[in-house]
Protein backbone atom coordinates (compact mmCIF):
# COMPACT_ATOMS: atom_id res chain seq x y z
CA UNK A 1 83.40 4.74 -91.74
CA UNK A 2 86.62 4.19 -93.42
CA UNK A 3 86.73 7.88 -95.47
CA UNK A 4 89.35 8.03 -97.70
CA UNK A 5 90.97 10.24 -100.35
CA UNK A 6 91.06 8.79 -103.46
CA UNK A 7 92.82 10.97 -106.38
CA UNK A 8 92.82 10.04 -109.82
CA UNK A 9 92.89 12.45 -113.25
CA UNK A 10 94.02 15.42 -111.02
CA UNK A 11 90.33 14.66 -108.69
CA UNK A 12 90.23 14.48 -105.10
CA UNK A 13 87.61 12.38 -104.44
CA UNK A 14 86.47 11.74 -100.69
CA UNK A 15 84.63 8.37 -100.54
CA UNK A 16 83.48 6.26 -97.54
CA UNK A 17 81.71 3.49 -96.52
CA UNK A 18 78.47 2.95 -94.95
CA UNK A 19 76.47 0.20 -92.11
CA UNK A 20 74.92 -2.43 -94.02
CA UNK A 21 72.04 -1.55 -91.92
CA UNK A 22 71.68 2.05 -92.50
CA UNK A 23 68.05 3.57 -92.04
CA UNK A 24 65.93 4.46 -96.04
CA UNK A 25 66.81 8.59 -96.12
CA UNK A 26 69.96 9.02 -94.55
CA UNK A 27 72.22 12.18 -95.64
CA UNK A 28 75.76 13.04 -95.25
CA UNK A 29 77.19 16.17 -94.62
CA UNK A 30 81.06 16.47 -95.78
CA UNK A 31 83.48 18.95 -94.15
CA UNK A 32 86.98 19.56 -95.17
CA UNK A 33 90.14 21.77 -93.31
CA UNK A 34 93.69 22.27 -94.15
CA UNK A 35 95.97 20.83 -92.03
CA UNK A 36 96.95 23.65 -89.21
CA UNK A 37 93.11 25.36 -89.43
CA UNK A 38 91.15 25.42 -86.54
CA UNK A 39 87.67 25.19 -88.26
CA UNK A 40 85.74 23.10 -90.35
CA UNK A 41 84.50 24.07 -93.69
CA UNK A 42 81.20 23.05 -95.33
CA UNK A 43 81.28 21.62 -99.09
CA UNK A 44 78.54 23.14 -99.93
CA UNK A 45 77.26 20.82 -102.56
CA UNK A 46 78.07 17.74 -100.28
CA UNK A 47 75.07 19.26 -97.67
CA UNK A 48 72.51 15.93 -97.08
CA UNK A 49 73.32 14.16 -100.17
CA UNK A 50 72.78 10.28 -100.13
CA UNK A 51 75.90 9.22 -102.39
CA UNK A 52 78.90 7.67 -100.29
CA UNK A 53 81.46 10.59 -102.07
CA UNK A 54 82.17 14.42 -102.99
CA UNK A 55 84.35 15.62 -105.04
CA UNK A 56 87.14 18.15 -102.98
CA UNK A 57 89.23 18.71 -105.81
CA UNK A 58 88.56 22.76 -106.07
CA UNK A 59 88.69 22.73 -102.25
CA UNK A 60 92.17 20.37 -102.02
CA UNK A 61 94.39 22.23 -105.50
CA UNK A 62 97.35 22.54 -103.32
CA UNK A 63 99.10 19.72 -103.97
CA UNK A 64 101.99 20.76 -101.34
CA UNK A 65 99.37 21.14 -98.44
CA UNK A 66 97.47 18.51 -96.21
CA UNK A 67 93.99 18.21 -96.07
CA UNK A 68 91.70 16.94 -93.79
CA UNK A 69 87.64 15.90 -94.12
CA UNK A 70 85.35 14.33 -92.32
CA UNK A 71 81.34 12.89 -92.88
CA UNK A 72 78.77 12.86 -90.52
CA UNK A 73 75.41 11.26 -91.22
């Protein structure tokens, strides 16, 4: 819940939050789009990780677009 963009030394860094219940072993899967695109994209290296962020900075250089991303567990 709550994912957020959080940029800082020219990184776009997607972080959210998580149950305080959540089961031992859960993975996240992050997704990202620019704003207009019809599909999702995987980050790859953000594919059943158990940290609560990925870094979308390669993904997100265009400073003068919008971006979109999204976490499922």
């Amino acid at each position: 819940k709550r994912a957020a963009f959080s940029s800082r030394n020219f990184e776009n860094i997607l972080t959210w939050e998580t149950e305080a219940d959540i089961p031992p072993g859960t993975v996240f899967d992050v997704q990202y789009k620019q704003y207009g695109e019809k599909s999702w994209l995987n980050k790859r290296e953000c594919q059943s990780i158990t940290q609560p962020f990925c870094n979308l900075t390669r993904e997100t250089e265009n400073f003068t677009e919008h971006y979109y991303a999204r976490v499922r567990a």
